[in-house]
C-alpha atoms as a PDB file:
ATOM      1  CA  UNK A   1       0.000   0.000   0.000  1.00  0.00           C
ATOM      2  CA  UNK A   2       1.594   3.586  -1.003  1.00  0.00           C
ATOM      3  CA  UNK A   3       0.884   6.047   0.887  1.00  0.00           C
ATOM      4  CA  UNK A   4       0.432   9.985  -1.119  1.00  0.00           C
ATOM      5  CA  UNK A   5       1.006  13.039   1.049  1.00  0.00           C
ATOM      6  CA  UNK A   6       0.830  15.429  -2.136  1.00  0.00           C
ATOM      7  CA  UNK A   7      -1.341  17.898  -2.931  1.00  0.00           C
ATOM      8  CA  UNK A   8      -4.546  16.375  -4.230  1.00  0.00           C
ATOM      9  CA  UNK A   9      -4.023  18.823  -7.470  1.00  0.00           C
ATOM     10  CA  UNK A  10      -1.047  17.238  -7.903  1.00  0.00           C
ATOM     11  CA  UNK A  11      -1.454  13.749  -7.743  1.00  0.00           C
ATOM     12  CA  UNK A  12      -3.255  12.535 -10.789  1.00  0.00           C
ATOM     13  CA  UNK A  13      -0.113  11.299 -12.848  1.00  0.00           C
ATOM     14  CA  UNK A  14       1.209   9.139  -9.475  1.00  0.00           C
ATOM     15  CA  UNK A  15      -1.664   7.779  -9.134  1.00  0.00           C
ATOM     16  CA  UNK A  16      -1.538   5.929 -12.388  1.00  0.00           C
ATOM     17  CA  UNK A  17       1.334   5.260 -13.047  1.00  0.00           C
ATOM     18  CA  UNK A  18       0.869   3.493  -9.171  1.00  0.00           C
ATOM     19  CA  UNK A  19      -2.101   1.887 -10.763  1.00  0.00           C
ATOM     20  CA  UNK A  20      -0.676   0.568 -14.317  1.00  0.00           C
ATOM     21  CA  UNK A  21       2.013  -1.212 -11.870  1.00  0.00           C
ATOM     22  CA  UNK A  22      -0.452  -2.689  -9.618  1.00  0.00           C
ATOM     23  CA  UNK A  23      -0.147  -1.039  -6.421  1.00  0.00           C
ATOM     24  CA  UNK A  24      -2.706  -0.017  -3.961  1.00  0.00           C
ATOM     25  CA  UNK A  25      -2.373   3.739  -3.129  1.00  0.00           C
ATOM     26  CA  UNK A  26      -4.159   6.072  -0.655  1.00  0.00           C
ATOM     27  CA  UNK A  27      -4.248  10.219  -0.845  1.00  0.00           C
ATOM     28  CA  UNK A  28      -3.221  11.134   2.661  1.00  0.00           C
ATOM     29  CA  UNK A  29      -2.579  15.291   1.633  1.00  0.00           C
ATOM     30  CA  UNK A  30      -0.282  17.075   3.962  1.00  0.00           C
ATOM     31  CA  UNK A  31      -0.366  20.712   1.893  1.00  0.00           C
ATOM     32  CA  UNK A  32      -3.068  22.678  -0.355  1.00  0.00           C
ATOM     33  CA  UNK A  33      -1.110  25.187  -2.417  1.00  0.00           C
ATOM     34  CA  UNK A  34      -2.403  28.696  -2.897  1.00  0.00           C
ATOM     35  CA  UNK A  35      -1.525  31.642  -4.859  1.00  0.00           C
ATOM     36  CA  UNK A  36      -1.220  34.284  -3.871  1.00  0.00           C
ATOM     37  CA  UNK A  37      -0.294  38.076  -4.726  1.00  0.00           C
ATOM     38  CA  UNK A  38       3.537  38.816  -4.670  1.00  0.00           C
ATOM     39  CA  UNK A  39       4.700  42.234  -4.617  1.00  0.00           C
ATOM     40  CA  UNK A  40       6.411  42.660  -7.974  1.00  0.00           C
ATOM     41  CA  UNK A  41      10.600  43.187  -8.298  1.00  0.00           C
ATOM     42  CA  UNK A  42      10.974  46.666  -9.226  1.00  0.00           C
ATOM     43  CA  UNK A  43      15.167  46.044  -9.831  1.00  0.00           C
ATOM     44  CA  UNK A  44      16.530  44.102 -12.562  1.00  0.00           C
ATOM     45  CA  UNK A  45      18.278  40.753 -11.585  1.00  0.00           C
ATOM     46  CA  UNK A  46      21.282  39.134 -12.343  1.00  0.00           C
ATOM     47  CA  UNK A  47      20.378  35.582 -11.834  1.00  0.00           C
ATOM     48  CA  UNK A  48      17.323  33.843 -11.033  1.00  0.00           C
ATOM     49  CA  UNK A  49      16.457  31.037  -9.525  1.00  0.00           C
ATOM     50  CA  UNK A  50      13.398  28.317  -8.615  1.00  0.00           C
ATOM     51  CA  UNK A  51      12.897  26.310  -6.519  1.00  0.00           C
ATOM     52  CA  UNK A  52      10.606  24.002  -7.577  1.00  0.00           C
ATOM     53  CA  UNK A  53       7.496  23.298 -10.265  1.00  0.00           C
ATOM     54  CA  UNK A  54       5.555  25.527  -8.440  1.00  0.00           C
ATOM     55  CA  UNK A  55       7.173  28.472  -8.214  1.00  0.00           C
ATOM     56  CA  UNK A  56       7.649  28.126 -11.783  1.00  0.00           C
ATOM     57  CA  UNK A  57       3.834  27.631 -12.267  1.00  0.00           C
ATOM     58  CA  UNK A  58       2.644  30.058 -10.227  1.00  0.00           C
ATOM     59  CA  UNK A  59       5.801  32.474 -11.270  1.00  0.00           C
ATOM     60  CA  UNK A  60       4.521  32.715 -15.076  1.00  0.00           C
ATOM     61  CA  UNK A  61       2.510  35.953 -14.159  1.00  0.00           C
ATOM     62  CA  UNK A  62       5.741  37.870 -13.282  1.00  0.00           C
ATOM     63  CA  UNK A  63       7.886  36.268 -16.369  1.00  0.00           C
ATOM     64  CA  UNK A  64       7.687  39.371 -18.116  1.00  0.00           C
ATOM     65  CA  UNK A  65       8.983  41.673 -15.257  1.00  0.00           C
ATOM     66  CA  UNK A  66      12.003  39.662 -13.938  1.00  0.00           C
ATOM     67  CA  UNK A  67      12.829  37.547 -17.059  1.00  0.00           C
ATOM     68  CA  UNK A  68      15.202  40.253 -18.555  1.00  0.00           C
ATOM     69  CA  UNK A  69      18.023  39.853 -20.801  1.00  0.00           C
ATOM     70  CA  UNK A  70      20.887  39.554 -20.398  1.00  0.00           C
ATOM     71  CA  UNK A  71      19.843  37.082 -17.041  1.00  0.00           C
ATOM     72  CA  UNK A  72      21.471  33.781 -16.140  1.00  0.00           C
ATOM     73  CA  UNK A  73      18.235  30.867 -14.873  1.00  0.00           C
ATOM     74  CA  UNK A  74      18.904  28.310 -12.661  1.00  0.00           C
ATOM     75  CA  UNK A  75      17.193  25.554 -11.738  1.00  0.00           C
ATOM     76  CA  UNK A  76      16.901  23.506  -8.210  1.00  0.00           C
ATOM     77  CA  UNK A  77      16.701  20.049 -10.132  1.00  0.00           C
ATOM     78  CA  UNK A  78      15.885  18.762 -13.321  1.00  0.00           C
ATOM     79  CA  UNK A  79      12.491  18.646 -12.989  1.00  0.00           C
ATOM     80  CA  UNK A  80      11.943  22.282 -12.356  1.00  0.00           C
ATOM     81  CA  UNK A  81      14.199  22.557 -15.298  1.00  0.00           C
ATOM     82  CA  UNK A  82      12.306  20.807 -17.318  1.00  0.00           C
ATOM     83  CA  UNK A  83       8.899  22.386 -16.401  1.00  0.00           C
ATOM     84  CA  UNK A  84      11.251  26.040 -17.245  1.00  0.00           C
ATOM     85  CA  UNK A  85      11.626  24.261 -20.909  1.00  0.00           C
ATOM     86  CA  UNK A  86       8.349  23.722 -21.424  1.00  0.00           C
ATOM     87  CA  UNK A  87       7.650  27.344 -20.870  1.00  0.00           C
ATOM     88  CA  UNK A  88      10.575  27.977 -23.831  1.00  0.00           C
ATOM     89  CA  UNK A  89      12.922  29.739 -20.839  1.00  0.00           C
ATOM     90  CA  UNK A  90      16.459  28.880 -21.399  1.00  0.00           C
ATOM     91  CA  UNK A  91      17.823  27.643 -17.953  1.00  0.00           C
ATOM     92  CA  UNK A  92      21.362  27.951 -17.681  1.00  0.00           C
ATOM     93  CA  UNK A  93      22.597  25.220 -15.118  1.00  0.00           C
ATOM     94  CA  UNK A  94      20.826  22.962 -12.692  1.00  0.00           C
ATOM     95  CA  UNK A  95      22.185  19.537 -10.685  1.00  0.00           C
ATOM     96  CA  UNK A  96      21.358  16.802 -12.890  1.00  0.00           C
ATOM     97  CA  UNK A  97      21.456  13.907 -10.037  1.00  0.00           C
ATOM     98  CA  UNK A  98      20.142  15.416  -6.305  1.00  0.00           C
ATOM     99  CA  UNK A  99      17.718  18.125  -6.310  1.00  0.00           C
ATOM    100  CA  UNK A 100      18.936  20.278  -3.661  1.00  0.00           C
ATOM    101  CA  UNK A 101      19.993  23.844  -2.474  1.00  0.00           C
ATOM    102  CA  UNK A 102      23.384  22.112  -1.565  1.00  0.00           C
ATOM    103  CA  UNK A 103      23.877  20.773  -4.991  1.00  0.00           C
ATOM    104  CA  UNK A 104      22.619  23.863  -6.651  1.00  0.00           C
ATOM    105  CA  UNK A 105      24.980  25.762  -4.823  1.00  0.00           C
ATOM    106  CA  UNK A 106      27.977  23.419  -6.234  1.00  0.00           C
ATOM    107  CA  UNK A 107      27.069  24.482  -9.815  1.00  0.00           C
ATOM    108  CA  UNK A 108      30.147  25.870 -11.215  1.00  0.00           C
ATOM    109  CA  UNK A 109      28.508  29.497 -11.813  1.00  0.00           C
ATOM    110  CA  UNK A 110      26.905  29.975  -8.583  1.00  0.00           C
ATOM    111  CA  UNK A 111      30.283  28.772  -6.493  1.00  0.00           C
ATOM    112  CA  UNK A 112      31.944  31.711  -7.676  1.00  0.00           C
ATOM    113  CA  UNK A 113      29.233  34.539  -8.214  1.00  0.00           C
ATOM    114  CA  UNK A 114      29.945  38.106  -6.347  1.00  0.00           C
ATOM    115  CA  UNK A 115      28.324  41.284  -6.139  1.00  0.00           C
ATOM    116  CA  UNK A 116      24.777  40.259  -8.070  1.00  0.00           C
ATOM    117  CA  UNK A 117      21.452  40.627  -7.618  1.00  0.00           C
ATOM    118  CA  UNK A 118      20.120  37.342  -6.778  1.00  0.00           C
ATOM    119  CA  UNK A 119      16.264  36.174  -7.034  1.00  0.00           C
ATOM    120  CA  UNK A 120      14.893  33.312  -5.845  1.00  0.00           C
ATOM    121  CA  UNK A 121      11.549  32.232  -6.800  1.00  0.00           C
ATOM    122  CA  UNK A 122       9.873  29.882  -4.590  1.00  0.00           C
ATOM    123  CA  UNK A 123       6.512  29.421  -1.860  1.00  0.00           C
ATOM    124  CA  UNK A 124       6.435  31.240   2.068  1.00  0.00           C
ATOM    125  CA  UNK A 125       9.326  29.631   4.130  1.00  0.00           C
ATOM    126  CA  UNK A 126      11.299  26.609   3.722  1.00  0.00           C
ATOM    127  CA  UNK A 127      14.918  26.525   3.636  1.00  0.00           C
ATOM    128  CA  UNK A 128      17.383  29.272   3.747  1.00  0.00           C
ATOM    129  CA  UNK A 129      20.292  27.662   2.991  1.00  0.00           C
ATOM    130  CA  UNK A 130      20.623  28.949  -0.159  1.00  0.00           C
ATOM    131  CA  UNK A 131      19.941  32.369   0.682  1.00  0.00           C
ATOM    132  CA  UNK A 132      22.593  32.509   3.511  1.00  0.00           C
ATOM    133  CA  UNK A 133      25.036  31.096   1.396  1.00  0.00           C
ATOM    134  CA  UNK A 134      24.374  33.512  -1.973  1.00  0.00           C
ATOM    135  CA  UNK A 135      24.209  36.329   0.174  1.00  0.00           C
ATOM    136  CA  UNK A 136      27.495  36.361   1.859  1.00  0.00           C
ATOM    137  CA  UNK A 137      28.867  37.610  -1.441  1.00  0.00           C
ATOM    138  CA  UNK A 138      25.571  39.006  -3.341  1.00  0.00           C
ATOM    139  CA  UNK A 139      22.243  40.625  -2.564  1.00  0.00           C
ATOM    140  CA  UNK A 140      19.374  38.326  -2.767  1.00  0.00           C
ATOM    141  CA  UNK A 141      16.021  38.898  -2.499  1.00  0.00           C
ATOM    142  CA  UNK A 142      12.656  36.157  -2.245  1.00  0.00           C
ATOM    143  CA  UNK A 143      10.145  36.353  -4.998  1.00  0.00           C
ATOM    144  CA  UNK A 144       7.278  34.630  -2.769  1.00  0.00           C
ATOM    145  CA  UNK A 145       4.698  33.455  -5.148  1.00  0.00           C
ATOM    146  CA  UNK A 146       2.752  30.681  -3.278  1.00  0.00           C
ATOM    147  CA  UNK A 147       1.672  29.295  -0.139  1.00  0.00           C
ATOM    148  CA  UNK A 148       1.863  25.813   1.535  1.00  0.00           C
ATOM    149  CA  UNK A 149      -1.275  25.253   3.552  1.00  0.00           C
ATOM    150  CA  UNK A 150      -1.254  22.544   6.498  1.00  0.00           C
ATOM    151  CA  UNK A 151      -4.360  20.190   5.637  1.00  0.00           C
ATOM    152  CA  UNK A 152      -6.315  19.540   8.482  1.00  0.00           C
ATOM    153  CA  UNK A 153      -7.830  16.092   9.098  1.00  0.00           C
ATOM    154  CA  UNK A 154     -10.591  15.232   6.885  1.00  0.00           C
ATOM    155  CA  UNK A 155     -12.970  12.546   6.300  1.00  0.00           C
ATOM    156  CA  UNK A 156     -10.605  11.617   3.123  1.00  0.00           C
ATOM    157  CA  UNK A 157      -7.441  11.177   5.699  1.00  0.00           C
ATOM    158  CA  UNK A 158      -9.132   9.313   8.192  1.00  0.00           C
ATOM    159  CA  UNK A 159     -10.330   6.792   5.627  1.00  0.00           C
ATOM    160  CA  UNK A 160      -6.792   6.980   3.949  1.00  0.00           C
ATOM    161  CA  UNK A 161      -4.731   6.202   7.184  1.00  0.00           C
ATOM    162  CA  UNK A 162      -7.053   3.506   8.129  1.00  0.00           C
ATOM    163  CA  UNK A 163      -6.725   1.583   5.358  1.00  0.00           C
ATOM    164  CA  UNK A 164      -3.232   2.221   5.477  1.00  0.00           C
ATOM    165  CA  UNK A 165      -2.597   0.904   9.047  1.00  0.00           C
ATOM    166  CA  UNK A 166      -4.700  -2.224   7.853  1.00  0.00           C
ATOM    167  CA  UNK A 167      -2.305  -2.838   5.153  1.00  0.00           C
ATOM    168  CA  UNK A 168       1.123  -4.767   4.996  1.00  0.00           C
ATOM    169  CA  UNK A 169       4.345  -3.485   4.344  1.00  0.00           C
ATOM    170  CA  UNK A 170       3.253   0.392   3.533  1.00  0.00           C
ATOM    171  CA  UNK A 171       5.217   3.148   1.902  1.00  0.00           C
ATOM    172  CA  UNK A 172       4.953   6.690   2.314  1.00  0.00           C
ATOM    173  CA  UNK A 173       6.019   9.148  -0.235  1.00  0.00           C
ATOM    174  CA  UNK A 174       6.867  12.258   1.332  1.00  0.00           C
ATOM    175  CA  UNK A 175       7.973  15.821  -0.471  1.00  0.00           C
ATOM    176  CA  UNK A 176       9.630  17.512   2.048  1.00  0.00           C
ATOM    177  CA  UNK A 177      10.324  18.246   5.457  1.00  0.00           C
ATOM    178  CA  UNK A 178       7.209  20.686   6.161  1.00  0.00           C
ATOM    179  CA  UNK A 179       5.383  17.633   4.605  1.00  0.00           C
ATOM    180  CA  UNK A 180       6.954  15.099   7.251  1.00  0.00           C
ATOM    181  CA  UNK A 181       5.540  17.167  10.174  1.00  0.00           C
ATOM    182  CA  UNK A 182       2.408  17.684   8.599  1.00  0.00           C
ATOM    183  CA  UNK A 183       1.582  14.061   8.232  1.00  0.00           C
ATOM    184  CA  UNK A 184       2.971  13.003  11.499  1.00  0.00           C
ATOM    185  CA  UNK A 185       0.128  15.715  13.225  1.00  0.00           C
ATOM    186  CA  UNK A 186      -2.735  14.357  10.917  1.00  0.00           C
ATOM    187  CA  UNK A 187      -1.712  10.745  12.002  1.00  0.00           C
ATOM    188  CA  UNK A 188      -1.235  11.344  15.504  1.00  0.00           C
ATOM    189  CA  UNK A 189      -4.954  13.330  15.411  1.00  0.00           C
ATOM    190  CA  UNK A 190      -6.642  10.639  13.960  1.00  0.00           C
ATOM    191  CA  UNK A 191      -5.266   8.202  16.439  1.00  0.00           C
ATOM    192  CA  UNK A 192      -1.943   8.812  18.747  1.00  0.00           C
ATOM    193  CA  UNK A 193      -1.819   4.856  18.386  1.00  0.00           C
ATOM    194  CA  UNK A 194      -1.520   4.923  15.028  1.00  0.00           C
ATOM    195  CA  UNK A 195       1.823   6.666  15.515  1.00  0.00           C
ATOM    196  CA  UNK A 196       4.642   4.119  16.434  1.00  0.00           C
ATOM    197  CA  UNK A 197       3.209   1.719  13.681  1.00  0.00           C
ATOM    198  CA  UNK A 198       3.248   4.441  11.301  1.00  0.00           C
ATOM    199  CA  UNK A 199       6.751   5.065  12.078  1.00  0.00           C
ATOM    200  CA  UNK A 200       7.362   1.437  11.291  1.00  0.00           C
ATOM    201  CA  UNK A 201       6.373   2.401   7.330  1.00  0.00           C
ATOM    202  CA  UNK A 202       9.054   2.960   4.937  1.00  0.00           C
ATOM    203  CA  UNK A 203       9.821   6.215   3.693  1.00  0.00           C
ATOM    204  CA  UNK A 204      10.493   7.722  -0.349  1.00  0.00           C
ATOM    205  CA  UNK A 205      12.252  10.767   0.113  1.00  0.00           C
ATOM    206  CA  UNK A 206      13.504  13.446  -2.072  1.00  0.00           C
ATOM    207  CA  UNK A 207      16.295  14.859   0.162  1.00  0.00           C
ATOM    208  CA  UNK A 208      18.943  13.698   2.605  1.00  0.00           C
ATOM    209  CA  UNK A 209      17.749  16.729   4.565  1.00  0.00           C
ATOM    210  CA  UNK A 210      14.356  15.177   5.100  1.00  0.00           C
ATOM    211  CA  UNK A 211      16.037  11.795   5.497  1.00  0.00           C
ATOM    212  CA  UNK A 212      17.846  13.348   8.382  1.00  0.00           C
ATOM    213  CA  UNK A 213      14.511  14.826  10.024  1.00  0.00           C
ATOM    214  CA  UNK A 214      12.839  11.623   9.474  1.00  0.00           C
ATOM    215  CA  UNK A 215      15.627   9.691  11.200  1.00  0.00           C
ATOM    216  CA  UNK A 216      15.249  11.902  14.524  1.00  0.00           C
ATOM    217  CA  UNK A 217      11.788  11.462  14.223  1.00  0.00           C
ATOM    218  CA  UNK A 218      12.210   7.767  14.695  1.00  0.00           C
ATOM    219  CA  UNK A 219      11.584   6.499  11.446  1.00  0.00           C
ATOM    220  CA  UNK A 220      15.015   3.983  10.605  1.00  0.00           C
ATOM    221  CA  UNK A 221      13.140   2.534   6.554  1.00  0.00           C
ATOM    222  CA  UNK A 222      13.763   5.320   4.526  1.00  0.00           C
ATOM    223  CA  UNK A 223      15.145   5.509   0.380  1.00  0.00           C
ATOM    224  CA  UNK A 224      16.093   8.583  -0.680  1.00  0.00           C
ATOM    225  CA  UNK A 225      15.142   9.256  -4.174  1.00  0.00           C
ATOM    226  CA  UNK A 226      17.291  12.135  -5.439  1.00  0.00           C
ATOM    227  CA  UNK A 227      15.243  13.180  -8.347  1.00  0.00           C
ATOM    228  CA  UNK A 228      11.688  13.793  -7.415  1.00  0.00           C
ATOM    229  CA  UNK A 229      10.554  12.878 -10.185  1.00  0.00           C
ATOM    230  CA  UNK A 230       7.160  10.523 -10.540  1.00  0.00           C
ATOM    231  CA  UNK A 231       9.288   8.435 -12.777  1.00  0.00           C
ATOM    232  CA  UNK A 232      11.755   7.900 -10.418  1.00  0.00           C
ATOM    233  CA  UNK A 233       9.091   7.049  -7.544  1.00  0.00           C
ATOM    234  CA  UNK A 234       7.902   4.218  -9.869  1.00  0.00           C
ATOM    235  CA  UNK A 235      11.368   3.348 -10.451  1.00  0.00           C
ATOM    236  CA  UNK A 236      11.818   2.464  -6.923  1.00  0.00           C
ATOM    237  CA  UNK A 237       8.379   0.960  -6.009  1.00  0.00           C
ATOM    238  CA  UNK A 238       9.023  -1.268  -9.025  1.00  0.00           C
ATOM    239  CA  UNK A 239      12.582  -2.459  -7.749  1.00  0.00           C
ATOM    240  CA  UNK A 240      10.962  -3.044  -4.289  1.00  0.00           C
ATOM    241  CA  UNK A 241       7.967  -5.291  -5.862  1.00  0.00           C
ATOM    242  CA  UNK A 242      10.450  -7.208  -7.833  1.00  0.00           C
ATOM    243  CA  UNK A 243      12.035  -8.074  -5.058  1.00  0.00           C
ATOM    244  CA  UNK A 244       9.666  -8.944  -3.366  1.00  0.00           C
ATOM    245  CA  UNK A 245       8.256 -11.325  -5.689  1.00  0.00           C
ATOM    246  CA  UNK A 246      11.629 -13.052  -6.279  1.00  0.00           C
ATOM    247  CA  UNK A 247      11.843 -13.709  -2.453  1.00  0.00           C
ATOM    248  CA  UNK A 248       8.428 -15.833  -2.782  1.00  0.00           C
END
């Protein structure tokens, strides 16, 4: 049984592809995402970067004021690179293996930049690690374009983890770290004995950061899948069926 802590909007193309290779699934949301109105850069940028398929999505309103030549794009992996190419933008470098702000920030470029105006696209909060490190040498500012909403518990989430709980050998996808915590409060609010089971399941994640978080958290079965890509989620559930159907 997988476990989907996505968006709801944003689940349609997991779902089945989780279908076509015959895996149970329940939607277990941790986030909506909103829109909402950003202040638009007045200043011309050097360099700009997102941070994920959403800020690119709900960025395309402001293309037009910071998306001036001459401007160097960077993406945080290659699937918010790709999404950029779809839109025709040009994206000048991006890690190809580990979608991260600590990758990113090893792209030959970026290591050496100095005195530029920086701007990073991206939703309310999350990391600054990219910010503290551009900044020692640059100014950078946050283009803030979306928000991550904290679901509460619904009828579709008690239903979800229920089934889930009921199932054998269960694996939770989860996005990020802000996702982590989110899920672990819906579980624990449905049932606080649900918890230590839950923390039994093993964990997809996209990051060694959330990795990390998880493993304080008490969770010890986690695969880190570097690029978040639906493809690569499949890629993984697939190896772990296989296997399991040679051991029987």
């Amino acid at each position: 049984m997988i476990l989907i802590t996505r968006p709801l909007a944003q689940s349609k193309n997991l779902k089945s592809l989780i279908s076509k290779l015959g895996l149970e699934f329940e939607l277990f949301p941790a986030f909506e995402i909103n829109k909402i109105n950003a202040k638009v850069p007045i200043q011309k940028y050097d360099v700009i970067i997102f941070i994920s398929v959403n800020a690119v999505e709900f960025g395309l309103d402001y293309f037009d004021n910071i998306l001036i030549d001459p401007i160097k794009v960077f993406a945080i992996g290659p699937i918010t690179a790709k999404k950029l190419f779809e839109k025709s933008i040009k994206v000048d470098g991006y890690p190809e293996k580990n979608a991260s702000s600590k990758e990113l920030l090893n792209v030959t470029y970026l290591k050496f930049l100095k005195d530029k105006k920086i701007l990073i696209v991206r939703g309310c909060g999350g990391s600054e690690t990219l910010k503290n490190n551009l900044q020692v040498n640059n100014q950078v500012n946050y283009l803030e374009v979306y928000d991550r909403v904290p679901c509460q518990l619904t009828q579709l989430h008690s239903e979800s983890i229920n089934n889930f709980m009921r199932s054998k050998d269960g694996v939770v996808i989860i996005n990020s770290v802000e996702s982590l915590l989110s899920v672990i409060k819906l579980v624990k609010k449905e049932s606080e004995a649900f918890l230590d089971i839950f923390k039994e399941s093993e964990l997809i994640v996209f990051s060694e950061r959330i990795k990390v978080q998880a493993t304080k958290l008490g969770f010890k079965r986690i695969k880190v899948a570097f690029n978040p890509s639906d493809e690569d989620i499949i890629d993984i559930l697939s190896a772990k069926k296989n296997k399991k159907i040679t051991k029987i």
